[in-house]
Protein backbone atom coordinates (compact mmCIF):
# COMPACT_ATOMS: atom_id res chain seq x y z
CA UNK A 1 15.21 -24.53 14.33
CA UNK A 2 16.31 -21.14 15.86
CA UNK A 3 13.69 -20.12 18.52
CA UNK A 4 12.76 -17.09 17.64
CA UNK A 5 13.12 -17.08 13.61
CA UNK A 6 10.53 -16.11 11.03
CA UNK A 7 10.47 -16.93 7.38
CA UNK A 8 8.84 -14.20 5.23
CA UNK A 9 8.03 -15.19 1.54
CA UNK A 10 7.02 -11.78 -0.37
CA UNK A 11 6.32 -10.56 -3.53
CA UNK A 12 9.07 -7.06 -3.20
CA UNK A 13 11.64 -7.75 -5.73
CA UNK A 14 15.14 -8.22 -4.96
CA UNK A 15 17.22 -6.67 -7.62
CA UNK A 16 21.08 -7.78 -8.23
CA UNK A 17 24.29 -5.49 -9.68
CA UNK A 18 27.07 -7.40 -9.56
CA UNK A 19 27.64 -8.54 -5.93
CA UNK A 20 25.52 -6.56 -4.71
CA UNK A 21 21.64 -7.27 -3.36
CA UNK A 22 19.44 -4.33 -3.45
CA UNK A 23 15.94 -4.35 -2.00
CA UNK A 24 13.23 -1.56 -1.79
CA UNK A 25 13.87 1.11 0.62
CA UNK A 26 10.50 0.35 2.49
CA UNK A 27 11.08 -2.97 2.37
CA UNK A 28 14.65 -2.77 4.23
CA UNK A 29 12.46 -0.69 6.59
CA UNK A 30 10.03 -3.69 6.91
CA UNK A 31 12.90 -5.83 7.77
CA UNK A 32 14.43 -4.00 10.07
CA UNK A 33 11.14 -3.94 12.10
CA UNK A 34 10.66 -7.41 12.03
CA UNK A 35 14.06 -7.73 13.25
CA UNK A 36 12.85 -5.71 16.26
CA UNK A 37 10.97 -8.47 16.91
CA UNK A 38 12.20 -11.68 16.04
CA UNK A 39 15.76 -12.67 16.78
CA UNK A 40 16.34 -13.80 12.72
CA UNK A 41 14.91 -13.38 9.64
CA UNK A 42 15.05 -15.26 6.24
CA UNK A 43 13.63 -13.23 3.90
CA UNK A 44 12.31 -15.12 0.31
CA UNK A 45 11.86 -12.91 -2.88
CA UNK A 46 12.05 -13.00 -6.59
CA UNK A 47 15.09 -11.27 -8.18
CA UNK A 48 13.90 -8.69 -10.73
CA UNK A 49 15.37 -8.79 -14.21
CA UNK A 50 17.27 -5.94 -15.12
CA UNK A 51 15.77 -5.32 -18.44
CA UNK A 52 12.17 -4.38 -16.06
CA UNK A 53 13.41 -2.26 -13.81
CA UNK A 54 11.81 0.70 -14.79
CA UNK A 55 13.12 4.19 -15.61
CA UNK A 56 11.14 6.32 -13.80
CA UNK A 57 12.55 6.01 -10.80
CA UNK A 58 9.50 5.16 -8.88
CA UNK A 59 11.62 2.55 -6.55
CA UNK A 60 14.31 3.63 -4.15
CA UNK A 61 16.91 1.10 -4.21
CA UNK A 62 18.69 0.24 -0.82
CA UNK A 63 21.79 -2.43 -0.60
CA UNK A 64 20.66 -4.44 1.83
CA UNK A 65 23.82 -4.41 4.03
CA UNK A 66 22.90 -0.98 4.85
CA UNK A 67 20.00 -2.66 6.99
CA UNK A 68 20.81 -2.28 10.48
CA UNK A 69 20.49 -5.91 11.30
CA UNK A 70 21.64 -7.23 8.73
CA UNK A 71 23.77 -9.42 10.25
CA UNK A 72 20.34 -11.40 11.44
CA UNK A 73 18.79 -11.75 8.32
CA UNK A 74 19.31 -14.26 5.36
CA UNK A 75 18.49 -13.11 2.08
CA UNK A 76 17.01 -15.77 -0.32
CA UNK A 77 16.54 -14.59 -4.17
CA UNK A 78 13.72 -16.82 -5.74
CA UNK A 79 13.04 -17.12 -9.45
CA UNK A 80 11.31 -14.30 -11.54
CA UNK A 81 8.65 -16.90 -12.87
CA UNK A 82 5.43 -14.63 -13.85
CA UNK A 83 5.17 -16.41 -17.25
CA UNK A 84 3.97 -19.98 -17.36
CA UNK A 85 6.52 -21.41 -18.42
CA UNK A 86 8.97 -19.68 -16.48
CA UNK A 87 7.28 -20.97 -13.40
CA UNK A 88 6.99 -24.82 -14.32
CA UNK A 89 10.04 -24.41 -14.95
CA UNK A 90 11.61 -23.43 -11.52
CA UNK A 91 8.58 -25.05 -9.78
CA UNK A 92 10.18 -27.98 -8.03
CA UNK A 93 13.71 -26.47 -7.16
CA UNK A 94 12.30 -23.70 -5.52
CA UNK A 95 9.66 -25.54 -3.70
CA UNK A 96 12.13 -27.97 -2.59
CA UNK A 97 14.05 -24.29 -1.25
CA UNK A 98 11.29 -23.19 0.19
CA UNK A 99 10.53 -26.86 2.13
CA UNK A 100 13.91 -26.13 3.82
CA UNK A 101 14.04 -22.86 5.08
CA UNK A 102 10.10 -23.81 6.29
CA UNK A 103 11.48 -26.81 8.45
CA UNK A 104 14.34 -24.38 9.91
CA UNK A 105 11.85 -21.22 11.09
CA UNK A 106 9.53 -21.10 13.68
CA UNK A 107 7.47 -19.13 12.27
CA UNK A 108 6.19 -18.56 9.18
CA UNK A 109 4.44 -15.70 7.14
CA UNK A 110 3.49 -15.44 3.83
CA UNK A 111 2.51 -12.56 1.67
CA UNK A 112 0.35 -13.38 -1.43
CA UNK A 113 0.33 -11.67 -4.30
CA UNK A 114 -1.01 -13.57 -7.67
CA UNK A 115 -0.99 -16.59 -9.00
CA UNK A 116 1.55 -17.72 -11.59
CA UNK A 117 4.68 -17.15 -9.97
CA UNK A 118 3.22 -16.51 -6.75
CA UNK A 119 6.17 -17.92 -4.50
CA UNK A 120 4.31 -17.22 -1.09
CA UNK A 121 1.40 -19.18 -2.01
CA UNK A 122 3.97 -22.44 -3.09
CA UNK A 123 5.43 -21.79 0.53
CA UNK A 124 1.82 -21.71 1.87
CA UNK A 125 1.02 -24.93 -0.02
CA UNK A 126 4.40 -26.69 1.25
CA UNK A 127 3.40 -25.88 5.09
CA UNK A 128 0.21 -26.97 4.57
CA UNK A 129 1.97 -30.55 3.57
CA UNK A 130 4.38 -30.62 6.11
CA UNK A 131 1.66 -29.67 9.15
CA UNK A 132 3.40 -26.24 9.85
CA UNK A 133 0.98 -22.91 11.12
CA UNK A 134 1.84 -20.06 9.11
CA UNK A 135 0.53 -16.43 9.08
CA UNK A 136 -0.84 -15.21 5.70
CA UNK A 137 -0.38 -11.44 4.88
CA UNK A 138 -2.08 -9.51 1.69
CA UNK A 139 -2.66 -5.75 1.31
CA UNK A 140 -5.05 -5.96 -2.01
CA UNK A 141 -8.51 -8.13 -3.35
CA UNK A 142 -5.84 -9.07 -6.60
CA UNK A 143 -8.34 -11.29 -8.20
CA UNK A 144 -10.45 -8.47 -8.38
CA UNK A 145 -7.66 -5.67 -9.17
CA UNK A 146 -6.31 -8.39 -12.00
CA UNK A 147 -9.00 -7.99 -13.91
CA UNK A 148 -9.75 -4.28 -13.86
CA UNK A 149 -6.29 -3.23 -14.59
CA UNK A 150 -6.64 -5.63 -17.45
CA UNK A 151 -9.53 -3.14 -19.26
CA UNK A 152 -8.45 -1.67 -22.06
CA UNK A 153 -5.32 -3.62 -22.01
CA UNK A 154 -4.51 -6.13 -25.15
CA UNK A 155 -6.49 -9.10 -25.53
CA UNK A 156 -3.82 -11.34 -24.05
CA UNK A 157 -3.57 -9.50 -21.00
CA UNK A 158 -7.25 -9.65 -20.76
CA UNK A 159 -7.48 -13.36 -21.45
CA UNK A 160 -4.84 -14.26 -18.98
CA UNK A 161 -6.40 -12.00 -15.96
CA UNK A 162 -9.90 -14.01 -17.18
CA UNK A 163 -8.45 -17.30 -16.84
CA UNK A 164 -6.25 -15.93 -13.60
CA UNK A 165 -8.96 -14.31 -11.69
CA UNK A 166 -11.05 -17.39 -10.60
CA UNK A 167 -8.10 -19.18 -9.90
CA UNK A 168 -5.99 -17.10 -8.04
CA UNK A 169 -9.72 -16.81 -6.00
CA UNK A 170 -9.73 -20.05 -5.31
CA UNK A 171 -6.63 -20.47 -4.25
CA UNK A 172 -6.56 -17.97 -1.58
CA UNK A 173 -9.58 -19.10 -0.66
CA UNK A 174 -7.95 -22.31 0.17
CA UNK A 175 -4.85 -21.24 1.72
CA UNK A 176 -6.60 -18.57 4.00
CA UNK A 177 -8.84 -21.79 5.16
CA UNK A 178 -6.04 -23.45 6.22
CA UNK A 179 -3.39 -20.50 7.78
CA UNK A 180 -3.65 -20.28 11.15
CA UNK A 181 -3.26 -16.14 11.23
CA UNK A 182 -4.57 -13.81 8.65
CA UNK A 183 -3.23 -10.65 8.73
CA UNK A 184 -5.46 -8.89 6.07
CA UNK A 185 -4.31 -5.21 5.48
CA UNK A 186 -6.87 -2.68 5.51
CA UNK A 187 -11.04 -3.09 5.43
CA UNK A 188 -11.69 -3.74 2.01
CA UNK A 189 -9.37 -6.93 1.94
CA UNK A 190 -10.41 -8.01 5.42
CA UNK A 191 -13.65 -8.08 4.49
CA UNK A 192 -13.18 -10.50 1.44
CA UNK A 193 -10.46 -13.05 3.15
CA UNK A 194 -12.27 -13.02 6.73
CA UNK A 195 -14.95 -15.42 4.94
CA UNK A 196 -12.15 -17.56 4.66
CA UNK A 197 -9.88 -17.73 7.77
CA UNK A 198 -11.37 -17.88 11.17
CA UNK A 199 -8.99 -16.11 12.70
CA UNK A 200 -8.19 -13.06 10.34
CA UNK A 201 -7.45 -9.45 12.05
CA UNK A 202 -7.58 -6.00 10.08
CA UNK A 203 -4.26 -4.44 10.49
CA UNK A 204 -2.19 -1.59 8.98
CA UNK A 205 1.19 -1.85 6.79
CA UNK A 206 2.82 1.63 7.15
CA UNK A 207 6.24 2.76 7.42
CA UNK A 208 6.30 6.24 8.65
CA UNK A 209 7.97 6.69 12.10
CA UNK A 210 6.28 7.94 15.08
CA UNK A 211 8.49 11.45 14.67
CA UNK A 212 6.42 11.49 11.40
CA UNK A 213 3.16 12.50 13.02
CA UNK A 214 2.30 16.00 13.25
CA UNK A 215 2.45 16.82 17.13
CA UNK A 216 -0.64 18.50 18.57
CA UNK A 217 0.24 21.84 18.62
CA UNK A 218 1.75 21.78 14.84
CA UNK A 219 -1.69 20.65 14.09
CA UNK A 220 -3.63 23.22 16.12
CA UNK A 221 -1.63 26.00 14.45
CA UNK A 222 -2.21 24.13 10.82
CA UNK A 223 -5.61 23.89 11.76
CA UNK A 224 -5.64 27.76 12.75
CA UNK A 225 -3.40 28.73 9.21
CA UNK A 226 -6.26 27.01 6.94
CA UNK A 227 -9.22 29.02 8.47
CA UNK A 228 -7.50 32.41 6.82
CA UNK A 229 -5.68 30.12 3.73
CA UNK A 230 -6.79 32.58 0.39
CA UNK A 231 -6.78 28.59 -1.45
CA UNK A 232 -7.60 25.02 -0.20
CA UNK A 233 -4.49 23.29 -1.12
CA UNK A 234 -4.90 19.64 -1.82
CA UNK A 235 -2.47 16.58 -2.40
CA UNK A 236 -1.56 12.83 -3.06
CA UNK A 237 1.06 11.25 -3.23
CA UNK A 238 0.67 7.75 -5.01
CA UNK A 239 0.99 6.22 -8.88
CA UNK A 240 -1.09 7.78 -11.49
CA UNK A 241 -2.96 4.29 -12.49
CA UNK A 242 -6.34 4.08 -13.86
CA UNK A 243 -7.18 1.96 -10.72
CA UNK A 244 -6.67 4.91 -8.32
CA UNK A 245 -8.90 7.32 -10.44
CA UNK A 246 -6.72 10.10 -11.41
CA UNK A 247 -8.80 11.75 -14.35
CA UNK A 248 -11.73 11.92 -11.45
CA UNK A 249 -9.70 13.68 -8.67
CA UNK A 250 -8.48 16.35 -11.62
CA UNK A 251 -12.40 16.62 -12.79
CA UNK A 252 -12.87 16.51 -9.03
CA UNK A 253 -10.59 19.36 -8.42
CA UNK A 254 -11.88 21.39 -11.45
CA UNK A 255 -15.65 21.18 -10.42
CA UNK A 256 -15.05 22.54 -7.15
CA UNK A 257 -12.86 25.41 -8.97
CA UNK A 258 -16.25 26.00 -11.27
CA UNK A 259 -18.45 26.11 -7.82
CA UNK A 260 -16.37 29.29 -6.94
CA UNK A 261 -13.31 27.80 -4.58
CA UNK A 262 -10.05 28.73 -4.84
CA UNK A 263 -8.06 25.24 -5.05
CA UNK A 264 -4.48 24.68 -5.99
CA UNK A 265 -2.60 21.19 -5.59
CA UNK A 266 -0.39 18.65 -6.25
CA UNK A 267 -0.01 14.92 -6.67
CA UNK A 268 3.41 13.19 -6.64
CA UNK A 269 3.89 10.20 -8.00
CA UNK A 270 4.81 8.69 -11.88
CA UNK A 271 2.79 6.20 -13.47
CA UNK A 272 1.09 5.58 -17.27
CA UNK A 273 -1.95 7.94 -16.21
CA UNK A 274 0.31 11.00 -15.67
CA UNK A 275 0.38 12.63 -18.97
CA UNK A 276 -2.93 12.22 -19.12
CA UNK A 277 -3.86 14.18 -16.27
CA UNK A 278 -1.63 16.68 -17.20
CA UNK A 279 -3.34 16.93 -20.65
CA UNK A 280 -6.63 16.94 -18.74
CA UNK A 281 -6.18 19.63 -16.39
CA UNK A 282 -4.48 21.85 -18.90
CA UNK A 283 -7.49 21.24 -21.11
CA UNK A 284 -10.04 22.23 -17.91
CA UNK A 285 -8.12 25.19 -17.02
CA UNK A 286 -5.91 23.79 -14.22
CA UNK A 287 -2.65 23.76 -15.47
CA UNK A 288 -1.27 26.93 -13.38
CA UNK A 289 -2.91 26.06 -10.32
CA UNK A 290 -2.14 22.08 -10.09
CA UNK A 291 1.22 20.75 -10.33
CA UNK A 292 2.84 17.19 -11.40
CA UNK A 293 6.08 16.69 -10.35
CA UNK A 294 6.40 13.02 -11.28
CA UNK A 295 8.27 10.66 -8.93
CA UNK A 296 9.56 11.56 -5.71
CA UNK A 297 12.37 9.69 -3.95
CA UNK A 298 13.05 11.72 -1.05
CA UNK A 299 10.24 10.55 1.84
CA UNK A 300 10.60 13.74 3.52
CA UNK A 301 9.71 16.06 0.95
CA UNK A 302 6.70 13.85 0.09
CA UNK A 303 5.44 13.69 3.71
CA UNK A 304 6.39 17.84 4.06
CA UNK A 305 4.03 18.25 0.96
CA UNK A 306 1.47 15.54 2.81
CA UNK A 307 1.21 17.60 5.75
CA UNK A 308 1.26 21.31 3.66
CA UNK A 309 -2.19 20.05 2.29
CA UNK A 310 -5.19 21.07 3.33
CA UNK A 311 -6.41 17.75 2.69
CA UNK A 312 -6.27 14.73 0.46
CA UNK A 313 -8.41 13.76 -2.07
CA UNK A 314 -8.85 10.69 -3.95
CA UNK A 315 -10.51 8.47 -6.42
CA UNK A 316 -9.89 4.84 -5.86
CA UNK A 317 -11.94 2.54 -7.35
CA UNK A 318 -10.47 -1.07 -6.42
CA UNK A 319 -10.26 -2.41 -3.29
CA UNK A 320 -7.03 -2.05 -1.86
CA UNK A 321 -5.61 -0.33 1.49
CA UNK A 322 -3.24 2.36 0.38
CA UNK A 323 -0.43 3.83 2.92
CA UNK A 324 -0.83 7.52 1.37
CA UNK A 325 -4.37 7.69 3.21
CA UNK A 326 -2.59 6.97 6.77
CA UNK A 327 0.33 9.19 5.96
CA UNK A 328 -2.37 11.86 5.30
CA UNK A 329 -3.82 11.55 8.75
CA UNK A 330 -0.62 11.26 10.72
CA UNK A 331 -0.09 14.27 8.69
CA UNK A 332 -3.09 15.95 9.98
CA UNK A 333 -4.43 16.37 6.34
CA UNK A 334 -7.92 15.02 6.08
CA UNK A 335 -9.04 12.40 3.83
CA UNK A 336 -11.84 12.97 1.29
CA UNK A 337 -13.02 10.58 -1.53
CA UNK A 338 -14.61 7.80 -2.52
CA UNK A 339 -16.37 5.75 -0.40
CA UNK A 340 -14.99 2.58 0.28
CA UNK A 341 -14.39 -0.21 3.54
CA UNK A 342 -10.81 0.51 4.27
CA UNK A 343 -11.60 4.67 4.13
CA UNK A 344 -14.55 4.05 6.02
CA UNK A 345 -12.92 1.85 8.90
CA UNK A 346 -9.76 4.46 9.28
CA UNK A 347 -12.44 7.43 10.04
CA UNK A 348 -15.17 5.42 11.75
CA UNK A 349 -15.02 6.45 15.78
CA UNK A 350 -12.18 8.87 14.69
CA UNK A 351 -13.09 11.49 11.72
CA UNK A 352 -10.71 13.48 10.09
CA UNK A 353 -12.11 13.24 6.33
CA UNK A 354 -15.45 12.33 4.45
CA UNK A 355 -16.68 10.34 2.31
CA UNK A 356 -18.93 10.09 -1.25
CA UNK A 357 -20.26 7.63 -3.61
CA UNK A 358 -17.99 5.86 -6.18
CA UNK A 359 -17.22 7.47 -8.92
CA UNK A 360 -19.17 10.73 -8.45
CA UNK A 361 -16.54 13.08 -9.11
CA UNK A 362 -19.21 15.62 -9.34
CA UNK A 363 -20.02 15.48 -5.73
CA UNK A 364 -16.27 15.04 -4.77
CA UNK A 365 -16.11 18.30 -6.23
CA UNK A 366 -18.71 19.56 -4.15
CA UNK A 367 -17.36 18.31 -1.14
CA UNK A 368 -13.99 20.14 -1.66
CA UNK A 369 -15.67 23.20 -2.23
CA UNK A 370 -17.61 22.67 0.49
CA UNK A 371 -14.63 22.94 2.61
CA UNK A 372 -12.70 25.42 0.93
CA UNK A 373 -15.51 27.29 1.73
CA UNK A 374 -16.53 26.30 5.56
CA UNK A 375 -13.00 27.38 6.96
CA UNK A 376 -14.54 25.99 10.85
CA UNK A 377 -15.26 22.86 9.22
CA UNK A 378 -12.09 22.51 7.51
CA UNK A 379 -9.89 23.19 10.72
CA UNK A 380 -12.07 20.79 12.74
CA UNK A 381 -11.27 18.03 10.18
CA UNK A 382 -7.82 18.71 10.33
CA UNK A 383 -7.42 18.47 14.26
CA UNK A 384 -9.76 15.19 13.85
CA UNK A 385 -7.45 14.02 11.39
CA UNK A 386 -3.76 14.87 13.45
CA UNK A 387 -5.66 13.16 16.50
CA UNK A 388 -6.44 10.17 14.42
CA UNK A 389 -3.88 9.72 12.67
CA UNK A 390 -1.51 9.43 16.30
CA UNK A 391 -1.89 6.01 15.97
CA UNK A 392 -0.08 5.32 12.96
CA UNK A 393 3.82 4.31 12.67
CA UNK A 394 6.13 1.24 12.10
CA UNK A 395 7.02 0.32 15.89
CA UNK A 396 3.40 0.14 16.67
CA UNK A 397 2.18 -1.54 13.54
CA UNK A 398 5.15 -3.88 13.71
CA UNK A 399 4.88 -4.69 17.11
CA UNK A 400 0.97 -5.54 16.49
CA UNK A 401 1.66 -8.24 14.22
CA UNK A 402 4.42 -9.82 15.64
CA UNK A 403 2.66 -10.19 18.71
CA UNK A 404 -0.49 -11.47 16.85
CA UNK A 405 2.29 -14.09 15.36
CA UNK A 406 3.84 -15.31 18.58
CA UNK A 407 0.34 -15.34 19.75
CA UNK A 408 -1.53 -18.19 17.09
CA UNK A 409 1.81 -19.72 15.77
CA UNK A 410 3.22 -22.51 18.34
């Protein structure tokens, strides 16, 4: 067992072309942090089928070699096993894979995700039987996101999240019981799994570099540039699912517009909701002011669009801890939406952004007009913002956690 070795089992796909091993570019990121910390990493993931990758270019693809450590990590592809029978089927073998590389880390860290298929939870189950501490990592409540993305799906898909739901529940349940470390990303999902674990912390998953965050005096002169702005510009940059309430930050956008504001915008970011919002804001009277570029692959240009914002709506209405609400504060670009834990806990102490009920587009609106209207009160939220958002990058979130790690996991 090398002294210093973790073993991360997580849900990212690995994706193969011919001898080749891609990963997600923020994952390689992730792994190259870790290796900042630990002196070798074996990192366990599923291999997605090339008939699902999807066209839209919403991943960025990265061979892994071009990780700067590579030469410390070990890459194991696990079985794409999200159907039932699929994962009965490569069940034993891969637990019996897992068992080994758990025995030849130190430490251990999981990253849930589901259920069927779910290879961090086998792992989690397998150190549980051979007596090992491991650290348990999620970012989402998925037994409660299952089911809502499953509304208005087909009636299989809304069977299956039925009968997943409660068990997937209970399952975490159970394995957060038993890790020794939960690292539970963002308010919302700390606040379901720390009735679980005893020792659970609420930390942040981002992957923006401390260069990323606007310095002081860019953010003073922001701040000074949106008192005289002739529009409040807004932004997001994230997927255009139903989950993250994209009809309701266009409605949002257009009430404000109706309340007398000047508003234009963009949000970045492909997903099954976009021609809908499209349709929608054409249809309220948007079109020319709001724009919908799709997907973005180049990080700078979304974070340069970030931080041209005035500030950042949005609409989510699960609870999950999304990374575009950090970038927006490192960005010095205020936060304001719906109210929810993980919003809540980034601006509590700190400001930069406000915050009203669920679903009440209506008084989003207002909000937005509010500010495009109170120029002092705008600029004040944006130096509260850059000031708040200081605190967010990789070496320092990284860092965190592996410390936490070394820390609870003998």
């Amino acid at each position: 067992m090398h002294d210093s070795s973790m073993l991360l089992v997580l849900p990212v796909p690995f994706r193969r072309q011919g001898d080749t091993l891609l990963f997600e570019a923020q994952a390689c990121n992730g792994i190259a942090k870790w290796a900042d910390n630990f002196d070798r990493i074996v990192a366990a993931c599923p291999v997605l089928p090339e008939h699902l990758v999807t066209s839209d270019g919403s991943q960025v693809w990265k061979d892994v070699r071009e990780i700067p450590c590579v030469d410390r990590v070990e890459f194991v592809p696990l079985p794409w096993a999200f159907s039932i029978g699929d994962f009965a089927r490569t069940y034993s073998a891969t637990r019996k894979l897992l068992r080994k590389h758990i025995k030849q880390c130190r430490y251990l860290q999981f990253a849930l995700w589901g259920f069927t298929g779910d290879w961090a939870s086998v792992a989690a189950l397998e150190a549980i039987k051979l007596v090992r501490p491991y650290a348990l990592h999620i970012d989402s409540v998925n037994h409660v996101i299952s089911r809502r993305q499953a509304i208005g799906q087909g009636i299989a898909r809304r069977i299956k999240a039925d009968l997943e739901a409660p068990m997937m529940k209970r399952l975490h349940a159970y394995l957060a019981g038993r890790c020794a470390l939960g690292l539970w990303h963002g308010n919302d999902t700390f606040q379901v799994y720390r009735r679980w674990c005893s020792n659970s912390h609420n930390i942040h998953d981002i992957h923006t570099k401390p260069e990323d965050c606007i310095t002081p005096e860019d953010c003073d002169a922001k701040a000074r540039e949106a008192e005289t702005a002739p529009a409040l510009r807004v932004c997001y940059a994230g997927r255009a699912l139903a989950i993250k309430g994209p009809l309701d930050w266009v409605r949002a956008i257009a009430h404000a517009r109706d309340l007398g504001s000047a508003i234009e915008g963009t949000w970045i970011g492909d997903g099954p909701v976009l021609e809908e919002m499209r349709s929608l804001a054409k249809e309220l009277g948007l079109i020319d002011g709001l724009s919908f570029p799709g997907f973005v692959s180049e990080r700078d240009k979304v974070l340069d669009t970030i931080r041209h914002g005035h500030v950042m709506p949005f609409a989510h209405k699960t609870p999950e801890s999304p990374r575009c609400l950090l970038e927006s504060l490192l960005s010095g670009t205020p936060i304001i939406g719906y109210d929810n834990a993980f919003a809540r806990d980034l601006l509590d102490g700190h400001g930069g952004g406000s915050l009203v009920p669920l679903n009440d587009w209506k008084k989003l609106g207002e909000e937005l007009a509010r500010l495009a209207k109170d120029k002092l009160a705008l600029a004040q939220l944006i130096r509260e913002a850059g000031a708040n958002g200081a605190r967010f990058n990789d070496n320092a979130v990284f860092h965190e956690r592996s410390e936490l790690i070394k820390k609870y996991l003998p």
